[in-house]
PDB file of N, CA and C in Angstrom:
ATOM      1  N   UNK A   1       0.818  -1.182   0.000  1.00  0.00           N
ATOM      2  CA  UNK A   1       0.000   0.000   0.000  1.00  0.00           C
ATOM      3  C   UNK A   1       0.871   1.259   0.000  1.00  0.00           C
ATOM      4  N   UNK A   2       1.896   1.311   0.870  1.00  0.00           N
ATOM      5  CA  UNK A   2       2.666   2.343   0.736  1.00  0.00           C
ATOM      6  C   UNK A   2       3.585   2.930  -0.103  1.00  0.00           C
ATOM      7  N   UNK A   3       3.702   1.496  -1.253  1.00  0.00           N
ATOM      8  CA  UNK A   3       4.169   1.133  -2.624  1.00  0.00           C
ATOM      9  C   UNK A   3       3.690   2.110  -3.602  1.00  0.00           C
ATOM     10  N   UNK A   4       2.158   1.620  -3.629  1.00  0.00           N
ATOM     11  CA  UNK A   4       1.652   2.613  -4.573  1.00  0.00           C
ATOM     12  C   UNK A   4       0.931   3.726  -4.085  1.00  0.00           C
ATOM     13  N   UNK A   5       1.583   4.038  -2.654  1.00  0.00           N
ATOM     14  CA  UNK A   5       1.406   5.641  -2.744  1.00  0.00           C
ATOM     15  C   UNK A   5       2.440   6.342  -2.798  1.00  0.00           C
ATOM     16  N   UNK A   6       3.541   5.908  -3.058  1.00  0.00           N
ATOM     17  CA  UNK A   6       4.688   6.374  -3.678  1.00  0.00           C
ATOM     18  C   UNK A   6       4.366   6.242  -5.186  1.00  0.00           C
ATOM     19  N   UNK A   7       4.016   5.583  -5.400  1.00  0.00           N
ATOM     20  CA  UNK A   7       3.807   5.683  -7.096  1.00  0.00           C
ATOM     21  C   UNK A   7       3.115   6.985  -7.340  1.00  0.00           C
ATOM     22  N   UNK A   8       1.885   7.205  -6.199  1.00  0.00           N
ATOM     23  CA  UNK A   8       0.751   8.211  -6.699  1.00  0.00           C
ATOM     24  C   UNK A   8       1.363   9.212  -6.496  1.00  0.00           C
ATOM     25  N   UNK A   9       2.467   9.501  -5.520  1.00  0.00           N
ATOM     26  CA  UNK A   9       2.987  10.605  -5.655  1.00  0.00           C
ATOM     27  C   UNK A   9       4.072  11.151  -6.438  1.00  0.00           C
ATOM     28  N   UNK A  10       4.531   9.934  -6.917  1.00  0.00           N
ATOM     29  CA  UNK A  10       5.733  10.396  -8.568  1.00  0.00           C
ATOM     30  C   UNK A  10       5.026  10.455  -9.488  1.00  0.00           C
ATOM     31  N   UNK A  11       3.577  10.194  -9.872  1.00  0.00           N
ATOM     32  CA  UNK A  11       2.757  10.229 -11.145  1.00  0.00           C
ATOM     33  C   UNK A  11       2.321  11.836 -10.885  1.00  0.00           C
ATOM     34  N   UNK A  12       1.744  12.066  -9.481  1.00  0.00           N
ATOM     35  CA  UNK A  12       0.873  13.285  -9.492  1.00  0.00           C
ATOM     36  C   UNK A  12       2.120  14.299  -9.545  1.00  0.00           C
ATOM     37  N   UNK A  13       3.791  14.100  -9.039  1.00  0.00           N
ATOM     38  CA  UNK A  13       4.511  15.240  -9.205  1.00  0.00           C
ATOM     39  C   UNK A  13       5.149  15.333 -10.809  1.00  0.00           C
ATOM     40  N   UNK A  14       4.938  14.365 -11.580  1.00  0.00           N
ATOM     41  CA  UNK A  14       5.349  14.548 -12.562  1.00  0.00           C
ATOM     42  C   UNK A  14       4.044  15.018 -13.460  1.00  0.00           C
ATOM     43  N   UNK A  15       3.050  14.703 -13.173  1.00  0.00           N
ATOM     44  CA  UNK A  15       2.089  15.293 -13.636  1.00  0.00           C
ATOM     45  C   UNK A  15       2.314  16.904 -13.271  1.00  0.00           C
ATOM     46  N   UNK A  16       2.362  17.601 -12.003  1.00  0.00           N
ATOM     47  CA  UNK A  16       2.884  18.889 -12.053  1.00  0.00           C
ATOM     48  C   UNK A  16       3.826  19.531 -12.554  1.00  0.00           C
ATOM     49  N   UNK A  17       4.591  18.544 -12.844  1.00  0.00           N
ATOM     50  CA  UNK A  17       6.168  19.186 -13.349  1.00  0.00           C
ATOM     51  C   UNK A  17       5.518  19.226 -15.144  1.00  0.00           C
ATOM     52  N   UNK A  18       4.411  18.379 -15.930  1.00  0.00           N
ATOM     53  CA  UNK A  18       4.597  18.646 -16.991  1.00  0.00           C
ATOM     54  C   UNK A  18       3.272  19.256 -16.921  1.00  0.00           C
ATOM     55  N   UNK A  19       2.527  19.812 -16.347  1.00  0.00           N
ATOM     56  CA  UNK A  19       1.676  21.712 -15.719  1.00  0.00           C
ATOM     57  C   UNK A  19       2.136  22.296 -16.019  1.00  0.00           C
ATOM     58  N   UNK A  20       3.998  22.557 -15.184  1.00  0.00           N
ATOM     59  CA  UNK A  20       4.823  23.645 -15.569  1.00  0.00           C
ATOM     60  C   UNK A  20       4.922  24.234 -16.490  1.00  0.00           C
ATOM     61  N   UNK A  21       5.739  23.406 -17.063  1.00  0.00           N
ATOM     62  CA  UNK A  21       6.420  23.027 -18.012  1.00  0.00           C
ATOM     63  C   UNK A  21       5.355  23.446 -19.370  1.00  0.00           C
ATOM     64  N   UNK A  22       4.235  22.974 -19.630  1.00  0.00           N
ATOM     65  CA  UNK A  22       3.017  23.283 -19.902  1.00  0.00           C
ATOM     66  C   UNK A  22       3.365  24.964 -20.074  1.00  0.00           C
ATOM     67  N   UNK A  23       2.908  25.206 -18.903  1.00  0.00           N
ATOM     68  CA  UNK A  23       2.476  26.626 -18.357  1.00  0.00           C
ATOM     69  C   UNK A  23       3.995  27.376 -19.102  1.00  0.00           C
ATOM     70  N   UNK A  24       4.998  27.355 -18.324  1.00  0.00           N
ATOM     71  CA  UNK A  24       6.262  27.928 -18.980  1.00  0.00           C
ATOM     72  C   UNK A  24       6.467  27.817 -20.644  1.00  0.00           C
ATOM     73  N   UNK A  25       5.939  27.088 -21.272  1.00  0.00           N
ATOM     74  CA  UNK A  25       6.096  26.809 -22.742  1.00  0.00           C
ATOM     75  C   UNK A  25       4.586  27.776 -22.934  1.00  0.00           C
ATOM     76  N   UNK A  26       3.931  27.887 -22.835  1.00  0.00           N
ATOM     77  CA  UNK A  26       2.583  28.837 -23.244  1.00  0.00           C
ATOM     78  C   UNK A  26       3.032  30.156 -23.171  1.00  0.00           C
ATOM     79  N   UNK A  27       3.440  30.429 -22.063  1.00  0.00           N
ATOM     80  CA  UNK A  27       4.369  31.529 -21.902  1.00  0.00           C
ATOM     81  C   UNK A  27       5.339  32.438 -22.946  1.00  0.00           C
ATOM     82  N   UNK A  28       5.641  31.265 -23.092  1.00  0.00           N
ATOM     83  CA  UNK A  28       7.280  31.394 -23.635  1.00  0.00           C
ATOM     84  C   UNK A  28       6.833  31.755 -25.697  1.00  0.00           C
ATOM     85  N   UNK A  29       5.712  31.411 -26.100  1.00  0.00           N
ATOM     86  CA  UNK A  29       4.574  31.176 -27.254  1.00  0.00           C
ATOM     87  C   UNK A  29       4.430  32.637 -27.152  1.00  0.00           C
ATOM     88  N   UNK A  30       3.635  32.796 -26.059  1.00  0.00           N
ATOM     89  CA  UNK A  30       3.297  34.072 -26.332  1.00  0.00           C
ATOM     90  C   UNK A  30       3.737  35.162 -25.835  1.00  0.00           C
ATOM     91  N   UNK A  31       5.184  34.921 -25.464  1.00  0.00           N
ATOM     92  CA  UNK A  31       5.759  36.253 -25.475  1.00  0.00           C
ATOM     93  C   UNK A  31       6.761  36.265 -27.078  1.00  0.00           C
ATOM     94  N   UNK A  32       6.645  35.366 -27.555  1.00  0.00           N
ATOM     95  CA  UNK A  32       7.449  35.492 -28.299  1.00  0.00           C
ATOM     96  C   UNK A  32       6.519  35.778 -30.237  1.00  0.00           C
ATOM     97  N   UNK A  33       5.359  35.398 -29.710  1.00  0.00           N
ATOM     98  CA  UNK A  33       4.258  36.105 -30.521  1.00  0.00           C
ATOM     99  C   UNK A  33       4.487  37.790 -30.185  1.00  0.00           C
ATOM    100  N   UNK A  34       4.165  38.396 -29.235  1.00  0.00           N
ATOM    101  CA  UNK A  34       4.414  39.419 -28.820  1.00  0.00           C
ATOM    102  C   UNK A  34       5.755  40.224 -29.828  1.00  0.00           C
ATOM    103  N   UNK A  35       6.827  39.594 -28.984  1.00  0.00           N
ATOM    104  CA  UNK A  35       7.843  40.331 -30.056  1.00  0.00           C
ATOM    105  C   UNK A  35       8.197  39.715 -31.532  1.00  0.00           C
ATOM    106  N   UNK A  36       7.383  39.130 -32.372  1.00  0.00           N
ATOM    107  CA  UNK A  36       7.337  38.802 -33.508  1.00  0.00           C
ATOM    108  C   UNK A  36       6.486  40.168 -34.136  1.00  0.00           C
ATOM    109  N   UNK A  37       5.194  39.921 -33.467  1.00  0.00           N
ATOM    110  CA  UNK A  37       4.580  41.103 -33.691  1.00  0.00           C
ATOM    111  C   UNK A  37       4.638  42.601 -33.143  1.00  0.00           C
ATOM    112  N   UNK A  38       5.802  42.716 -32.707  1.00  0.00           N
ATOM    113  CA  UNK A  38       6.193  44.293 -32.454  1.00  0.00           C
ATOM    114  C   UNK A  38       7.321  44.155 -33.297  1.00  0.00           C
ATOM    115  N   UNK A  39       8.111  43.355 -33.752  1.00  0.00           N
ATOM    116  CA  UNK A  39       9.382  43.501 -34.817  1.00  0.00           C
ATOM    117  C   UNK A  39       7.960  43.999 -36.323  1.00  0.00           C
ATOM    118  N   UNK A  40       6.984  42.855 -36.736  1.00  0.00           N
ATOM    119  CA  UNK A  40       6.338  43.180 -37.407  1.00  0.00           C
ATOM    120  C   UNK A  40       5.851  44.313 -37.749  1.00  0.00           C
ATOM    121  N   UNK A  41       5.422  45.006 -36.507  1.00  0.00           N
ATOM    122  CA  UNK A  41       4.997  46.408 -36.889  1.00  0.00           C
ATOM    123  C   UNK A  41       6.031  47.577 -37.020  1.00  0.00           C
ATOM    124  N   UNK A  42       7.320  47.516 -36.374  1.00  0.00           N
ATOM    125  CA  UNK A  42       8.482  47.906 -36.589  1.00  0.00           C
ATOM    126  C   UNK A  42       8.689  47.993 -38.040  1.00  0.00           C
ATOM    127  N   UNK A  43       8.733  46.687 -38.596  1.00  0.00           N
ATOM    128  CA  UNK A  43       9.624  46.725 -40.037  1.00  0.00           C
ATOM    129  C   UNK A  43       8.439  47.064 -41.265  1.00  0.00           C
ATOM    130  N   UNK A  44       7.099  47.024 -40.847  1.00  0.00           N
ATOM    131  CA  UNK A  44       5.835  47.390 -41.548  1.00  0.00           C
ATOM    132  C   UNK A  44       5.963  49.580 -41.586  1.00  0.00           C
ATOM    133  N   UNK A  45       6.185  50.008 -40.169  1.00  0.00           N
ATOM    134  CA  UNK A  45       6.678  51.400 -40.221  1.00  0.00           C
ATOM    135  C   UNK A  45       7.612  51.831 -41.115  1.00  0.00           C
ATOM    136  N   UNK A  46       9.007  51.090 -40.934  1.00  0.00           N
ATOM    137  CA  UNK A  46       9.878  51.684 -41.556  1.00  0.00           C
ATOM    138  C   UNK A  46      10.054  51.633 -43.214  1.00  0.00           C
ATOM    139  N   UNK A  47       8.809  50.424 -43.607  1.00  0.00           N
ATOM    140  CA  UNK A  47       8.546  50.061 -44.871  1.00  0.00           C
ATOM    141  C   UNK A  47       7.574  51.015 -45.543  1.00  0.00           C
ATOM    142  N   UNK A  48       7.264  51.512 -44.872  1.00  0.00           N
ATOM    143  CA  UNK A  48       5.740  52.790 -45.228  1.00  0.00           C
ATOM    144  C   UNK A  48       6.535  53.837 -45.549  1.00  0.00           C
ATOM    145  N   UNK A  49       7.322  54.317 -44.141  1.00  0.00           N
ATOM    146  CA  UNK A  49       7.827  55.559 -44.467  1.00  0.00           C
ATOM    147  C   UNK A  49       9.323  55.382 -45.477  1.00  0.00           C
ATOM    148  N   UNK A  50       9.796  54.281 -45.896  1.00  0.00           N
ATOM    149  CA  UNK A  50      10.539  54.743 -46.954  1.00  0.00           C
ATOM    150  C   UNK A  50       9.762  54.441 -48.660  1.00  0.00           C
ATOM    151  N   UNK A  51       8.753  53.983 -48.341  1.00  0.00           N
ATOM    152  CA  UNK A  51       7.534  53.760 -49.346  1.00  0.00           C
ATOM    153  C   UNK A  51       7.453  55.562 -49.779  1.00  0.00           C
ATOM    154  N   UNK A  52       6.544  56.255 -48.538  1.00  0.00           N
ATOM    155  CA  UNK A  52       6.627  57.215 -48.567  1.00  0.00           C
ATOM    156  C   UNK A  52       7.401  58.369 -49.390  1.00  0.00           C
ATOM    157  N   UNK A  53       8.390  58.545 -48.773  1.00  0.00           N
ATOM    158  CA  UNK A  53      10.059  58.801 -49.259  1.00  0.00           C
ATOM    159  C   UNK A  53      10.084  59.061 -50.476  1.00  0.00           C
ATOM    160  N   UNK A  54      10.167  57.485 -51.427  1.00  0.00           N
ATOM    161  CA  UNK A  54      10.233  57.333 -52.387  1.00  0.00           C
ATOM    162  C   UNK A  54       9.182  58.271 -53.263  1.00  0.00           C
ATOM    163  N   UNK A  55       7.742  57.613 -53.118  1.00  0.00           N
ATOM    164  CA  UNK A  55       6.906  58.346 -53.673  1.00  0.00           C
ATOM    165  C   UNK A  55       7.149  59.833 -53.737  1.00  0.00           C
ATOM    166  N   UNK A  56       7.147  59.919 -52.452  1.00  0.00           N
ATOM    167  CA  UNK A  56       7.837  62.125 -52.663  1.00  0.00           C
ATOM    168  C   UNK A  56       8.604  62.485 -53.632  1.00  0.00           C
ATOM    169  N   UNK A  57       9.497  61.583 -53.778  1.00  0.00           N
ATOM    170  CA  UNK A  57      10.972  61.989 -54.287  1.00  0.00           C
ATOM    171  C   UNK A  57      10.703  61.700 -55.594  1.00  0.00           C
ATOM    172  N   UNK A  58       9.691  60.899 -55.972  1.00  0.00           N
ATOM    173  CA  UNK A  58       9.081  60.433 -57.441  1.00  0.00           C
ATOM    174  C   UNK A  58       8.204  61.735 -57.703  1.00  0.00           C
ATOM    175  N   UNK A  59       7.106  61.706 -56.865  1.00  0.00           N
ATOM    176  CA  UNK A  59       6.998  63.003 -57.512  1.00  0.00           C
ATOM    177  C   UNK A  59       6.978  64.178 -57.753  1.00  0.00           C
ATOM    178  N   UNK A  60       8.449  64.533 -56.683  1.00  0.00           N
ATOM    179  CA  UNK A  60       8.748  65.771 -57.422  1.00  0.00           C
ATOM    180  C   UNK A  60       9.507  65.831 -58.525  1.00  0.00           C
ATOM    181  N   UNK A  61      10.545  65.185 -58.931  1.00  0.00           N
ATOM    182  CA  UNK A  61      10.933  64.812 -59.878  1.00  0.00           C
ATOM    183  C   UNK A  61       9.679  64.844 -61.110  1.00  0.00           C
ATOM    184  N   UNK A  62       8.392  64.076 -61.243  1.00  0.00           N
ATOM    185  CA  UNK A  62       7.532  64.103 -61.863  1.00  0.00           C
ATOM    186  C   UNK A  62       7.373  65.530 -62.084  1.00  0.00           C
ATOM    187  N   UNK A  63       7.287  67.044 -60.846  1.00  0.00           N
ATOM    188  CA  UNK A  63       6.798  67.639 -61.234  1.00  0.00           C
ATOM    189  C   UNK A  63       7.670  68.431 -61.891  1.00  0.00           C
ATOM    190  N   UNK A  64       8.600  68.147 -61.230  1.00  0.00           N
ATOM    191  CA  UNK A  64      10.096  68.923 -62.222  1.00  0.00           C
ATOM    192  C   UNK A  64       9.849  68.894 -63.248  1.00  0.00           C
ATOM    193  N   UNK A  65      10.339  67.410 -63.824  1.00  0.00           N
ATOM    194  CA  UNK A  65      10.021  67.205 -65.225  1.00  0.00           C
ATOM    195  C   UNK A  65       9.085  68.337 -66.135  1.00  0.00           C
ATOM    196  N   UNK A  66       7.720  67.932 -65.715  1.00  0.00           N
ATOM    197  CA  UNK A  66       6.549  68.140 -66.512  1.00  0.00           C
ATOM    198  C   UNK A  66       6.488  69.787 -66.787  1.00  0.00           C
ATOM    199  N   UNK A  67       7.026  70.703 -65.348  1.00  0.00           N
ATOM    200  CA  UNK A  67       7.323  71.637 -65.444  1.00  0.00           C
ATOM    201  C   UNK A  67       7.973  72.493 -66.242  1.00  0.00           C
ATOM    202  N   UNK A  68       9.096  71.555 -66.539  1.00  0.00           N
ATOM    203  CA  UNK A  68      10.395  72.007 -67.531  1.00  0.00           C
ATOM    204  C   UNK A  68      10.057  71.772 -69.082  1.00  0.00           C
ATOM    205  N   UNK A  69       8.949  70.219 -69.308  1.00  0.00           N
ATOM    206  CA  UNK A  69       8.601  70.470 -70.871  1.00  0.00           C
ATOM    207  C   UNK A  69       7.740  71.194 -70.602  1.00  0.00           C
ATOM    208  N   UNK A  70       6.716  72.101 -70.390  1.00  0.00           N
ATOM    209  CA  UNK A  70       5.637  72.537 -70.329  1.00  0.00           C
ATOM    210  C   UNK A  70       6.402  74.055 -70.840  1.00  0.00           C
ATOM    211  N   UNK A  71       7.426  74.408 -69.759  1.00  0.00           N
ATOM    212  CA  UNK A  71       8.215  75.660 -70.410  1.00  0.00           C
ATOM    213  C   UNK A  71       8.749  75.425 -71.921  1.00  0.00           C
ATOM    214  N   UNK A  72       9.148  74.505 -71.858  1.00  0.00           N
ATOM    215  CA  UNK A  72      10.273  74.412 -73.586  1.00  0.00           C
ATOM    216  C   UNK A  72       9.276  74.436 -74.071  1.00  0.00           C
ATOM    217  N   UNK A  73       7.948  73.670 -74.005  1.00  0.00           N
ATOM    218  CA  UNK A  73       7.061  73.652 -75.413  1.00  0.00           C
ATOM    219  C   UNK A  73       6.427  75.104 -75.154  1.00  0.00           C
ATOM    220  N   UNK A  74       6.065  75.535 -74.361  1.00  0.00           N
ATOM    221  CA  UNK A  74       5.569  77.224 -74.470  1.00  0.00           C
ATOM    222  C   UNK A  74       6.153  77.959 -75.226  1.00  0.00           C
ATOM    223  N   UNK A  75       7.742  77.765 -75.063  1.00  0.00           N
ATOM    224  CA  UNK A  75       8.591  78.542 -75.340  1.00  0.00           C
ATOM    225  C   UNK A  75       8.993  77.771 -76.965  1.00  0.00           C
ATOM    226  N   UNK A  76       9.111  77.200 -77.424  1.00  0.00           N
ATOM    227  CA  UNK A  76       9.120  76.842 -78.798  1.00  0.00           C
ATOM    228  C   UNK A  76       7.881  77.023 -79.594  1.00  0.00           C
ATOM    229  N   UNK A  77       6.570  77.730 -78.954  1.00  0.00           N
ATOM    230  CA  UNK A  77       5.144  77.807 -79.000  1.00  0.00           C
ATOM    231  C   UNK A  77       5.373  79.400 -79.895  1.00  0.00           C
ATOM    232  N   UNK A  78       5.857  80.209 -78.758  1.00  0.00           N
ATOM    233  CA  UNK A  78       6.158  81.041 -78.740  1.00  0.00           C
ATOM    234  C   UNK A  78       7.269  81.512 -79.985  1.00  0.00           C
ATOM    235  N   UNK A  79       8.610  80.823 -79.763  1.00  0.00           N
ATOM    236  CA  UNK A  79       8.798  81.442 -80.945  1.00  0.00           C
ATOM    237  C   UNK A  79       8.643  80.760 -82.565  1.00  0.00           C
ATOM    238  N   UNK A  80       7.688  79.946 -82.568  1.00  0.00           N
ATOM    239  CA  UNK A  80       7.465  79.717 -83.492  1.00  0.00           C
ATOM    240  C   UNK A  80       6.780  80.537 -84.141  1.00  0.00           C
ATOM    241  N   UNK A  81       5.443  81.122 -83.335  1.00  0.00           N
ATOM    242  CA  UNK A  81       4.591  82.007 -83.626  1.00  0.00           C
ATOM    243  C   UNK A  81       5.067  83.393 -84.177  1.00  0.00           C
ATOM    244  N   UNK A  82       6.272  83.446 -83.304  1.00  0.00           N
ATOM    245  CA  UNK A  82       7.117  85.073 -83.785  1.00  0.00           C
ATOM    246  C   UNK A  82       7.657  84.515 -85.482  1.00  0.00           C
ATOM    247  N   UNK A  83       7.974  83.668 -85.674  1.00  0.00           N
ATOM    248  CA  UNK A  83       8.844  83.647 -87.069  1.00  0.00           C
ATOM    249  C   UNK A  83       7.603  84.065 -88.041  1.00  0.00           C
ATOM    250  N   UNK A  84       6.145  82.990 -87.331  1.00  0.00           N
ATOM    251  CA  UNK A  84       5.292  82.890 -88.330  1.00  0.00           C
ATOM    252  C   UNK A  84       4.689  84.780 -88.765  1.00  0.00           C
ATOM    253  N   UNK A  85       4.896  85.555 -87.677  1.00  0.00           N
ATOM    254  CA  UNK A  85       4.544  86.922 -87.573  1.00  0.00           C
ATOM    255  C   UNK A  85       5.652  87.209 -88.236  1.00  0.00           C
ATOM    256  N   UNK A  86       6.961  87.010 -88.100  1.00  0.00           N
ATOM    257  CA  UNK A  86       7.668  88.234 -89.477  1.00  0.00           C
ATOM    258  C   UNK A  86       7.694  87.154 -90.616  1.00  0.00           C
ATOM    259  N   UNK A  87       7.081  86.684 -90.978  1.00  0.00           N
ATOM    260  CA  UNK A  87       7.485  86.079 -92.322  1.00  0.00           C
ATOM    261  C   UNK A  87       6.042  86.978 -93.229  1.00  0.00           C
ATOM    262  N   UNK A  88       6.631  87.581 -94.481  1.00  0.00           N
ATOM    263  CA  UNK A  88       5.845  88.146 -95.261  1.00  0.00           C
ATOM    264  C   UNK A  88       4.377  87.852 -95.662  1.00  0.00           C
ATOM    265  N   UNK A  89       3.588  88.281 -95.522  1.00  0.00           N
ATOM    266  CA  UNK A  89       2.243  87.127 -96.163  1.00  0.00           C
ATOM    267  C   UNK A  89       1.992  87.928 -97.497  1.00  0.00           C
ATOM    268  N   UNK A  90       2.204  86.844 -98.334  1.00  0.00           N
ATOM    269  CA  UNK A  90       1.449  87.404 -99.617  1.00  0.00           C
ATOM    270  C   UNK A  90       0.334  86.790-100.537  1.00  0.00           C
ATOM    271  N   UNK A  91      -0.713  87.509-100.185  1.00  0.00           N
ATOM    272  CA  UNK A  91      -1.747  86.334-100.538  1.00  0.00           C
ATOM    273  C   UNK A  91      -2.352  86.305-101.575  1.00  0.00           C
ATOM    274  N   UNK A  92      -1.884  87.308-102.325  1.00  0.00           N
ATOM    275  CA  UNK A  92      -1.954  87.198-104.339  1.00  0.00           C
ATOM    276  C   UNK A  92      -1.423  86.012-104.653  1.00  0.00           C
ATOM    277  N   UNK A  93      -0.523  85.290-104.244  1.00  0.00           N
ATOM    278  CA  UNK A  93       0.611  84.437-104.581  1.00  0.00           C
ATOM    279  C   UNK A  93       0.088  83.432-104.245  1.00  0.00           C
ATOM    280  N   UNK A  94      -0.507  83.527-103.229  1.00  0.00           N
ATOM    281  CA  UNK A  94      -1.071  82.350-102.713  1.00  0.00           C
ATOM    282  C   UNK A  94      -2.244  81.775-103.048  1.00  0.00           C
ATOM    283  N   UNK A  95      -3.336  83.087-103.709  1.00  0.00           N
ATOM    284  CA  UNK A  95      -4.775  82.231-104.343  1.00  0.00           C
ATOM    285  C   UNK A  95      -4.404  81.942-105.404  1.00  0.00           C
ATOM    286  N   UNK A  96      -3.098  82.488-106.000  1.00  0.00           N
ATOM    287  CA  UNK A  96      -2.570  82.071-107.455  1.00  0.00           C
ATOM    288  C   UNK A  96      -2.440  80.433-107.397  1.00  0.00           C
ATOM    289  N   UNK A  97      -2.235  79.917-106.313  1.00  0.00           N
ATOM    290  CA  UNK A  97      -1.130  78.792-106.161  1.00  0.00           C
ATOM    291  C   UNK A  97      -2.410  77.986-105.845  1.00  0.00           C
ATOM    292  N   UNK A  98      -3.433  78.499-104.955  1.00  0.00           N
ATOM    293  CA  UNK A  98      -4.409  77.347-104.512  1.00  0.00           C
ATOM    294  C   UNK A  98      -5.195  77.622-106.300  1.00  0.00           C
ATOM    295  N   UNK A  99      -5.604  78.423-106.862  1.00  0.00           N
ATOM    296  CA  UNK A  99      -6.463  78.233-107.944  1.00  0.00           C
ATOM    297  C   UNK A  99      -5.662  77.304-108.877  1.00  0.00           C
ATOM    298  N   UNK A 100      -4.527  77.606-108.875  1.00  0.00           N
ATOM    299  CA  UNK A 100      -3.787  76.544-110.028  1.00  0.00           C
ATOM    300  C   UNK A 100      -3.645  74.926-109.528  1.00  0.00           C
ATOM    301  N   UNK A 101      -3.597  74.914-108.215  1.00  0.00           N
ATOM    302  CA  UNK A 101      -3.746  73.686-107.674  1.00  0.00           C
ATOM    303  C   UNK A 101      -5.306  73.085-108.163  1.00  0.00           C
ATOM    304  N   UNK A 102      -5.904  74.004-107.403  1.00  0.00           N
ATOM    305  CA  UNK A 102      -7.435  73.433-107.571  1.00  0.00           C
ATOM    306  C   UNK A 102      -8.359  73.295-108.565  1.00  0.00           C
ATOM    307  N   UNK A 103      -8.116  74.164-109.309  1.00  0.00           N
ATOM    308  CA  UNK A 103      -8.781  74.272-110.948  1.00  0.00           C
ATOM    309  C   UNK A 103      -8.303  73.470-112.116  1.00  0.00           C
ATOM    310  N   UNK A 104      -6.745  73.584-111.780  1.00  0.00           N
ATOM    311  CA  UNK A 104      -6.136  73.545-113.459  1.00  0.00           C
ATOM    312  C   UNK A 104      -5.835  72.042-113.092  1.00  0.00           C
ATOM    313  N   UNK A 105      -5.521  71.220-114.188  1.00  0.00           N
ATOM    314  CA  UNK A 105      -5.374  69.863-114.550  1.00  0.00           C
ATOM    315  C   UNK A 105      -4.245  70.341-115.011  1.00  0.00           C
TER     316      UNK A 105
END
């Protein structure tokens, strides 16, 4: 009898010891969930704001750009228009040229 209450008491302390053990490993899960998911949100931040960054830096560049043809073509707009203003108009010459186009065979 006293046999197997030594037994009952190495079954029931090893039964506590793997409680612990249990308990310490649950633990150990979720602290380490914890800092999985604070590294996660860490490297999710620093992924935004150089996301961010980038985009800025894209588009100012974009606006640079668009800025700078927007001037050249104004400005080739411009003096195109001036040549077309001093160039002579002569338009005797010219219904001469559309009637002979358009009439004559």
């Amino acid at each position: 009898m006293a046999e197997n209450n030594d037994e009952l008491k190495m079954i029931n302390h090893l039964l506590d010891v793997e409680k612990d053990a249990n308990y310490v490993i649950t633990q150990a899960m979720e602290e380490a969930g914890k800092k999985v998911e604070a590294a996660r949100a860490k490297s999710n931040a620093e992924y935004k704001q150089k996301v961010d960054e980038i985009i800025e830096e894209q588009k100012n560049r974009f606006d640079s750009a668009s800025k700078e043809i927007l001037e050249s073509h104004k400005k080739q707009i411009e003096d195109y228009q001036q040549l077309l203003q001093s160039k002579n108009q002569n338009y005797g010459e010219f219904s001469k040229v559309l009637e002979k186009l358009m009439f004559e065979k």
